[in-house]
Protein backbone atom coordinates (compact mmCIF):
# COMPACT_ATOMS: atom_id res chain seq x y z
CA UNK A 1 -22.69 -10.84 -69.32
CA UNK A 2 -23.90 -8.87 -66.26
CA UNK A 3 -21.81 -6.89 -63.59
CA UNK A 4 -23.33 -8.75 -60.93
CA UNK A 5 -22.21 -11.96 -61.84
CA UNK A 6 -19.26 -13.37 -60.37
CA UNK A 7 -16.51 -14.58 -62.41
CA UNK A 8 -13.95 -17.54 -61.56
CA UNK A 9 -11.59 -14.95 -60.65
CA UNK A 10 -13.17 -13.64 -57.95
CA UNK A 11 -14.34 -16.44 -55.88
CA UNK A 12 -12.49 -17.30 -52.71
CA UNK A 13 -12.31 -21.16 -52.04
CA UNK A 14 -14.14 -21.88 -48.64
CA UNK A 15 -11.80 -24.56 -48.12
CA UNK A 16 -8.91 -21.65 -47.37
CA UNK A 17 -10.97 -19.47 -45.75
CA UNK A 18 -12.41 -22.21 -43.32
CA UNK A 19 -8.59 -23.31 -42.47
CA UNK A 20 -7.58 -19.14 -42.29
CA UNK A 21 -10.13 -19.12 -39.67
CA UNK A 22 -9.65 -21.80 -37.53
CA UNK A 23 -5.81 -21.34 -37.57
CA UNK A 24 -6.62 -17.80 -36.08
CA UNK A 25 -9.06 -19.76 -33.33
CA UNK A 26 -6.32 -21.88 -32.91
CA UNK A 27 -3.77 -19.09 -32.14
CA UNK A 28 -6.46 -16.79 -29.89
CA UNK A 29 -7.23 -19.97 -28.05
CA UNK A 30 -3.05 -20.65 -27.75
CA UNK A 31 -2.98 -17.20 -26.05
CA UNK A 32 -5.88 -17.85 -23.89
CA UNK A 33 -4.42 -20.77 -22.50
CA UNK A 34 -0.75 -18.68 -22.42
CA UNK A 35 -2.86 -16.16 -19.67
CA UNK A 36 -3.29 -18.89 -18.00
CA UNK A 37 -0.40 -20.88 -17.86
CA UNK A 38 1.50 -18.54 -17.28
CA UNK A 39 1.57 -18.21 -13.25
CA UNK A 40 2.75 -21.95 -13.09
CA UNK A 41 4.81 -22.73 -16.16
CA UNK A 42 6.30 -19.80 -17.82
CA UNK A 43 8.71 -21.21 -19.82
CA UNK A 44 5.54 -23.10 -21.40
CA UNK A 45 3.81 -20.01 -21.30
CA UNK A 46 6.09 -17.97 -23.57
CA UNK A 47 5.75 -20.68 -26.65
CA UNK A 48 2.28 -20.89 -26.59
CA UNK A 49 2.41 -16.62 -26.88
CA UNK A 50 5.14 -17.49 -29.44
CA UNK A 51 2.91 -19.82 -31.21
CA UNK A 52 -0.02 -17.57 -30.98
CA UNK A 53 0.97 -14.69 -32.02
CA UNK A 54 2.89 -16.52 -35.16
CA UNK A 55 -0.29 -18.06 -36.09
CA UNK A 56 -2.15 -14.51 -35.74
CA UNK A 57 -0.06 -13.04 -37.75
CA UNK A 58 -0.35 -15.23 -40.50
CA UNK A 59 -3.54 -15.98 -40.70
CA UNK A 60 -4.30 -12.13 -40.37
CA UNK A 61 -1.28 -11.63 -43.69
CA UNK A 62 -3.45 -14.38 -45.57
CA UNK A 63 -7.19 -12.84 -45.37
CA UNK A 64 -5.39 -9.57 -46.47
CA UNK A 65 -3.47 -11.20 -49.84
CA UNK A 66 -6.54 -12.83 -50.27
CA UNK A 67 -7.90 -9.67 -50.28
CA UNK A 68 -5.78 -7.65 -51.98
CA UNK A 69 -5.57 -10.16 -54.67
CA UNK A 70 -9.50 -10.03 -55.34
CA UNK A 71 -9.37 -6.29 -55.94
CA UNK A 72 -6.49 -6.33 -58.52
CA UNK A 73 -8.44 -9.31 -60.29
CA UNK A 74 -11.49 -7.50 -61.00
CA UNK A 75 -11.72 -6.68 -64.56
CA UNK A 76 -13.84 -3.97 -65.59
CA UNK A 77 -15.86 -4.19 -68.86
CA UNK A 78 -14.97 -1.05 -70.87
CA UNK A 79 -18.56 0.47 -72.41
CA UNK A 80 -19.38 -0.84 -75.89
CA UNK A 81 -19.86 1.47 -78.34
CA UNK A 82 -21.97 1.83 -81.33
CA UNK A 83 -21.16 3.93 -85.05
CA UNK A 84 -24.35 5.05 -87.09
CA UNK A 85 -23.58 6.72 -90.53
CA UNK A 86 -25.56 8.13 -93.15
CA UNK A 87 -25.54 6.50 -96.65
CA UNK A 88 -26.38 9.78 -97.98
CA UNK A 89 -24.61 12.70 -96.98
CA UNK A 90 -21.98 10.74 -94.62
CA UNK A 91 -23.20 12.52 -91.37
CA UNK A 92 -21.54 10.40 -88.28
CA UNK A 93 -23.19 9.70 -85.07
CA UNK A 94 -21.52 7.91 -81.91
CA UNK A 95 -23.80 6.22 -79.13
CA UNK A 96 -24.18 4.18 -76.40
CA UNK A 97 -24.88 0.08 -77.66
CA UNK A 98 -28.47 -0.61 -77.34
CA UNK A 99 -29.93 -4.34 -76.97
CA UNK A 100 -30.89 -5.15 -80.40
CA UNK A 101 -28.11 -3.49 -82.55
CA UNK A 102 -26.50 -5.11 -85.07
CA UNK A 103 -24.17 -4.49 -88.37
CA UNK A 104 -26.14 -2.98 -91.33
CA UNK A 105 -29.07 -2.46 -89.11
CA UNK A 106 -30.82 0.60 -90.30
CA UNK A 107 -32.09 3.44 -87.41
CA UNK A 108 -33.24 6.45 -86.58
CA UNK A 109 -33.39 9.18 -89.48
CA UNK A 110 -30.39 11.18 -90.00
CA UNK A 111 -30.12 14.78 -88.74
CA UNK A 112 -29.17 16.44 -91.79
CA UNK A 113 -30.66 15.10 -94.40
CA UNK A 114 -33.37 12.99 -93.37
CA UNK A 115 -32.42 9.82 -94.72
CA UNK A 116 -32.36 6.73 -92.74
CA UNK A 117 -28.95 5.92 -90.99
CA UNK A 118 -26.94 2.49 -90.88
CA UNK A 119 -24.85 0.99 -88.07
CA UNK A 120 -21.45 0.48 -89.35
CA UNK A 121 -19.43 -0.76 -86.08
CA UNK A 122 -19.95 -2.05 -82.89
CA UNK A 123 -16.95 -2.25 -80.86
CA UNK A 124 -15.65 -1.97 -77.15
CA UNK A 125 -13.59 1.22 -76.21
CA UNK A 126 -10.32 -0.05 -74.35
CA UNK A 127 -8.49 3.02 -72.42
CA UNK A 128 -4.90 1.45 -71.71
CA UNK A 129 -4.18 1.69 -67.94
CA UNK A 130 -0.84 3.85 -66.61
CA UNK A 131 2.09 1.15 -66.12
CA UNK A 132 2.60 0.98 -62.42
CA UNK A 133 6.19 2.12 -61.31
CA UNK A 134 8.04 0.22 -58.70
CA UNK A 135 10.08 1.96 -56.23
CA UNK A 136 12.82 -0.31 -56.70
């Protein structure tokens, strides 16, 4: 799996994000027509700025859950790792995973004694994250 591909997580449904927007043309166009009500009927005048600003604001909180949301869902791969021991003399070597590498796949001679190594793990290295604390 890549880092450039885009997981189900991550994708924003352009269904919401087409009604997010034209809610907030609906509530610029609301105060538009507020301006220029307001000189005849400002009773009128004062819901449509209700109703505009209303619909602003909530359009303007949903792009920034949406947001907000997308950046706690990304999920970052920790590095795989690779083990490579010596049959011979034990000597223990710790590196990067390469394409290709597999159990019991014998590699690169060993430093010590010359002999050629074997991969005995493969694995992923997971760091746990800090627990968040709440301030209530």
């Amino acid at each position: 799996m890549s880092k450039t591909s885009s997981s189900a997580s991550t994708k924003i449904s352009s269904f919401v994000l087409v009604i997010i927007f034209v809610t907030l043309a609906f509530s610029f166009a609301a105060l538009a027509l507020a301006v220029y009500a307001y000189p005849e009927h400002p009773d009128f005048a004062m819901y449509l700025i209700v109703i505009g600003f209303f619909a602003a604001s909530m359009a303007a909180y949903m792009l920034l859950q949406m947001r907000r949301r997308l950046l706690r869902l990304r999920i970052e791969l920790p590095p795989i790792t690779t083990t490579i021991e010596c049959r011979k003399c034990g000597f223990k070597s710790v590196r990067e995973f390469q394409r290709g590498d597999y159990i019991f796949k014998e590699v690169e001679p060993c430093q010590k004694c010359n002999e050629k190594m074997l991969i005995t793990a493969i694995y992923r290295e997971v760091k746990e994250k800090p627990k968040e604390s709440f301030p209530f």
